[in-house]
C-alpha atoms as a PDB file:
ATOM      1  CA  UNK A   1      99.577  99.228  97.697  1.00  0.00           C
ATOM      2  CA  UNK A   2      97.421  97.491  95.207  1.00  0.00           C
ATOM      3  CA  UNK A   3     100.329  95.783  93.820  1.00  0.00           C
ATOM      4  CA  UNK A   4     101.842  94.652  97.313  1.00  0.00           C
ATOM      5  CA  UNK A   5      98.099  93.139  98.134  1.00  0.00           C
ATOM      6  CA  UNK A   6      98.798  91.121  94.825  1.00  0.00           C
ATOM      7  CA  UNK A   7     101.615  89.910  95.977  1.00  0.00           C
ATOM      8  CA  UNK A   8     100.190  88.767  99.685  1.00  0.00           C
ATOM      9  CA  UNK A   9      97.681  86.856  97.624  1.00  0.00           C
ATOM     10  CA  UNK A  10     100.668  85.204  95.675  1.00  0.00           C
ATOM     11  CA  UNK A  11     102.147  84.058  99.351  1.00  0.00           C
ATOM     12  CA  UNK A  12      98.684  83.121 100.442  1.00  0.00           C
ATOM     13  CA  UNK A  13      97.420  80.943  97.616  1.00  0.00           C
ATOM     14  CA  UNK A  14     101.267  79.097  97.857  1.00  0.00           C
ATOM     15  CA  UNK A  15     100.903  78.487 101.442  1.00  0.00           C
ATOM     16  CA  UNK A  16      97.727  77.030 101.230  1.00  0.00           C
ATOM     17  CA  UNK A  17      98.685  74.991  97.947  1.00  0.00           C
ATOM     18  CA  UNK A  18     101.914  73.686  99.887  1.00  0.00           C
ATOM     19  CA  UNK A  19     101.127  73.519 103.707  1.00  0.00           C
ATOM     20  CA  UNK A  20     100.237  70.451 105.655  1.00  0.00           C
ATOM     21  CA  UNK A  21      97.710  70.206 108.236  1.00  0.00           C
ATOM     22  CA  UNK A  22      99.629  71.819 110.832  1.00  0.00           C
ATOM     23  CA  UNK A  23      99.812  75.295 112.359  1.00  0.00           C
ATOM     24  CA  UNK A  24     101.545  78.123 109.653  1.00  0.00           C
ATOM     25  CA  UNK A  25     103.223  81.026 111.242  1.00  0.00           C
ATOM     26  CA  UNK A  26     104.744  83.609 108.610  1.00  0.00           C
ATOM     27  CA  UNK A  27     107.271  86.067 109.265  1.00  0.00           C
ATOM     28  CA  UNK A  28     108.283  88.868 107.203  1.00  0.00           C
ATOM     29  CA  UNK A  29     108.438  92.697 106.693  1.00  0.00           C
ATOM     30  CA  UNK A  30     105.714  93.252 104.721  1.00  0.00           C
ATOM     31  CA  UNK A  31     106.176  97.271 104.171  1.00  0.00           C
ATOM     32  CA  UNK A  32     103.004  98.273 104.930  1.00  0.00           C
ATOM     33  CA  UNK A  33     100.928  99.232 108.192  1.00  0.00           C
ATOM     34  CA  UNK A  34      97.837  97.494 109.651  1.00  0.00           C
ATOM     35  CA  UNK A  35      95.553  99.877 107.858  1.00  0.00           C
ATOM     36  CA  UNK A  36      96.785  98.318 104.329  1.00  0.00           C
ATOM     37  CA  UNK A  37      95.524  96.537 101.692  1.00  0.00           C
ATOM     38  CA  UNK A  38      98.587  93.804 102.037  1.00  0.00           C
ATOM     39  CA  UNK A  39      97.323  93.797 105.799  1.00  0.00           C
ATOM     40  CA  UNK A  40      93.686  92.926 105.104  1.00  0.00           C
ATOM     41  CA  UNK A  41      94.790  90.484 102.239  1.00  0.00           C
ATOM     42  CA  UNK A  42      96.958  88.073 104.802  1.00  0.00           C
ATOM     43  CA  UNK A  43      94.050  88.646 108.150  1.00  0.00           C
ATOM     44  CA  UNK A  44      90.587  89.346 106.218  1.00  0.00           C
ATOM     45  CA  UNK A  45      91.491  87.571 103.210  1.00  0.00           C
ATOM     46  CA  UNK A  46      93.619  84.992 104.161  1.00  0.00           C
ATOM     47  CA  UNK A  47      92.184  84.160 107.758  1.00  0.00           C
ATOM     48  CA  UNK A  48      95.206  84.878 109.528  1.00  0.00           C
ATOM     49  CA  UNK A  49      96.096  86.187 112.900  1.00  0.00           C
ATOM     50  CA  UNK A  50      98.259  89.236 113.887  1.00  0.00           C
ATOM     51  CA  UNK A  51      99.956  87.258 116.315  1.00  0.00           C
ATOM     52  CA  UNK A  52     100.943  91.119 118.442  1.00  0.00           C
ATOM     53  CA  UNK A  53      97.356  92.247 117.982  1.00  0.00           C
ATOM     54  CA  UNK A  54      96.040  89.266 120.164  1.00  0.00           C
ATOM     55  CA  UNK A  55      99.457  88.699 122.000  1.00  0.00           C
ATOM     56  CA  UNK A  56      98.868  88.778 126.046  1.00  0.00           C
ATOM     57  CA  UNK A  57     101.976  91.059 126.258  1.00  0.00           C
ATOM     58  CA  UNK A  58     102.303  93.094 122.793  1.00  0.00           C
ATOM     59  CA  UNK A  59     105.318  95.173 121.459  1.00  0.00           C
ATOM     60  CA  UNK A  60     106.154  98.435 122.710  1.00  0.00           C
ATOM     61  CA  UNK A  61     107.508  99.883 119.959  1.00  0.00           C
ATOM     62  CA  UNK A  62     107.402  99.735 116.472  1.00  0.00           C
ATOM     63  CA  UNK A  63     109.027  97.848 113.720  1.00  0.00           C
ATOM     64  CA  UNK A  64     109.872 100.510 111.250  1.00  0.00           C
ATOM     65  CA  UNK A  65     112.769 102.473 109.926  1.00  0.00           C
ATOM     66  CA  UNK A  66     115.523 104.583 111.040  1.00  0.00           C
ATOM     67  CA  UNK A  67     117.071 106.783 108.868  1.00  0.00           C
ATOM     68  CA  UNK A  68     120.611 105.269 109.512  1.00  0.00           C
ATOM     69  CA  UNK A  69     122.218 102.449 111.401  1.00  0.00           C
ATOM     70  CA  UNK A  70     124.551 105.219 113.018  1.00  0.00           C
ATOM     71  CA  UNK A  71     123.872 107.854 116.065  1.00  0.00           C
ATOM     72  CA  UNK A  72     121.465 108.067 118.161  1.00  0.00           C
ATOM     73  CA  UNK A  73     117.960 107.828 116.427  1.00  0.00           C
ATOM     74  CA  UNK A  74     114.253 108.480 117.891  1.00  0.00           C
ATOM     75  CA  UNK A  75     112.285 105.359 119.046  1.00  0.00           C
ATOM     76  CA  UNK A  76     110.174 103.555 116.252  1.00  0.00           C
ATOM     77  CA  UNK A  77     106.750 104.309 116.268  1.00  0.00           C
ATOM     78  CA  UNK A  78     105.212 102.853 112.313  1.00  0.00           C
ATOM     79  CA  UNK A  79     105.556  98.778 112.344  1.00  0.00           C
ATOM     80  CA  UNK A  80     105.973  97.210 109.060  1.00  0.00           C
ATOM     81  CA  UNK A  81     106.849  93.692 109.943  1.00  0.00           C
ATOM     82  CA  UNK A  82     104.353  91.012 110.962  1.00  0.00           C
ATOM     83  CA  UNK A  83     104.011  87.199 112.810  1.00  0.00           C
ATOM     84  CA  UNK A  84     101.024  85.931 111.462  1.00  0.00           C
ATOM     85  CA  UNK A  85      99.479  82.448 112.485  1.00  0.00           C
ATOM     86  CA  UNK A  86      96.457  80.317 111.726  1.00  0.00           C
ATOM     87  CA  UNK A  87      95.250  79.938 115.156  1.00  0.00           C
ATOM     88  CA  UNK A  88      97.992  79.687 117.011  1.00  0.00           C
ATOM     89  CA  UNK A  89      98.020  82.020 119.676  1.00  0.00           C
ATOM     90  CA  UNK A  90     101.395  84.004 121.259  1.00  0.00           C
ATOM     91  CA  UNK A  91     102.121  84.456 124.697  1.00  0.00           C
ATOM     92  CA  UNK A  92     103.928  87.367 123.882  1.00  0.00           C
ATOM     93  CA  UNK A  93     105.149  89.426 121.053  1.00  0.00           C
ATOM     94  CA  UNK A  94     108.519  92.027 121.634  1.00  0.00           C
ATOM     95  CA  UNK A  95     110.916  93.866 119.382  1.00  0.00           C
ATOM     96  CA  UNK A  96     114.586  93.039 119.705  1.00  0.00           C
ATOM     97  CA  UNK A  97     117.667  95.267 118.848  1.00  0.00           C
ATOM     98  CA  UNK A  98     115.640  98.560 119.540  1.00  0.00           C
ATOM     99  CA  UNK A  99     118.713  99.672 121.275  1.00  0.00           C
ATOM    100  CA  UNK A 100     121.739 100.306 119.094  1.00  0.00           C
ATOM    101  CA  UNK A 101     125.603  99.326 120.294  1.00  0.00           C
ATOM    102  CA  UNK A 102     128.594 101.253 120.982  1.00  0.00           C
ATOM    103  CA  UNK A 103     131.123 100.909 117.888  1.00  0.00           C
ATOM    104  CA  UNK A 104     135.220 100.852 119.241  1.00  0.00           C
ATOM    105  CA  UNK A 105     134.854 104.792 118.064  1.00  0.00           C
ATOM    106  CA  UNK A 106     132.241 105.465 120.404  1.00  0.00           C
ATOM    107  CA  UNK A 107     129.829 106.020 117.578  1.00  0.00           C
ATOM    108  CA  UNK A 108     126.148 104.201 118.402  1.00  0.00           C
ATOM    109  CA  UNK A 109     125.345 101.553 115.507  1.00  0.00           C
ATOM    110  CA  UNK A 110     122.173  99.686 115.087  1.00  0.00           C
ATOM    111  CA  UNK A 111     121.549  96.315 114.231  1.00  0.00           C
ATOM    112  CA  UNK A 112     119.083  97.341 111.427  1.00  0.00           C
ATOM    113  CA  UNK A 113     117.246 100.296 110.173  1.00  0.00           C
ATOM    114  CA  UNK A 114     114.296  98.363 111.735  1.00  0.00           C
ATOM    115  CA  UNK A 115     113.191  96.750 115.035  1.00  0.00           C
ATOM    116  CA  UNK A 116     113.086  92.347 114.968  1.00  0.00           C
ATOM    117  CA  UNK A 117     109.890  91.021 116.175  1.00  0.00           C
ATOM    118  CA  UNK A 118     109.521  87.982 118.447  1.00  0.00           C
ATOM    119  CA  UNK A 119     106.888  86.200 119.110  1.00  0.00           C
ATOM    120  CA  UNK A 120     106.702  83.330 122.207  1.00  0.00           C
ATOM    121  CA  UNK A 121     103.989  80.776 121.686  1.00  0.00           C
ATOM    122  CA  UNK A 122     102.981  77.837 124.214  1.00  0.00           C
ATOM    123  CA  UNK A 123     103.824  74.690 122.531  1.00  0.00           C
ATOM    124  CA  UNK A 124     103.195  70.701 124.053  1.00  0.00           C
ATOM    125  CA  UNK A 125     105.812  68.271 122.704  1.00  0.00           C
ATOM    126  CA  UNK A 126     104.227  65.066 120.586  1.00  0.00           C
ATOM    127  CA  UNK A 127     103.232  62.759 123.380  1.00  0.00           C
ATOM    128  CA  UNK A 128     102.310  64.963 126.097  1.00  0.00           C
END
């Protein structure tokens, strides 16, 4: 844990050495749950927002992991895999490809051995 924190303070200090004056969302799996070290770095630390933990509409399952792509497998529960934002608040955050397809075999395959995450946030165009 201590060494995935490290490496959230890596991404934060490069973001923040890089950015512009505009609004940051990052994306990514970041292996850990909200009770983590890596968490805290990237909200506490960082000043970030858990775009689904202030979402209107928030996800309804998790992010995080089958055990394989094929056959049926039990709902997510553990998510792993984050939006975060400086201020910029989503309408909504969902999962995609929660529900797996049906190969030519018959055999159920999922997209991933995780959940995507989607997040829908209000933006004006320039001029408006």
């Amino acid at each position: 844990d201590e060494e995935q924190a490290e490496q959230a303070r890596d991404i934060v200090a490069w973001i923040e050495s890089t950015r512009g004056p505009g609004t940051v969302i990052i994306l990514g799996d970041f292996s850990e749950p909200a009770d983590s070290q890596t968490y805290a770095v990237m909200t506490t630390e960082g000043g970030y927002t858990d775009a689904a933990a202030t979402a209107v509409e928030t996800p309804s399952a998790g992010t995080c992991c089958r055990l394989s792509v094929l056959g049926e497998q039990p709902p997510l529960t553990a998510t792993t895999a984050y939006i975060f934002t400086n201020g910029l608040k989503a309408t909504s955050v969902s999962v995609f490809a929660e529900e797996p397809g049906t190969r030519a075999d018959g055999t159920l395959l999922y997209a991933s051995d995780q959940n995507g995450l989607m997040a829908v946030f209000p933006l004006r165009r320039v001029g408006e």
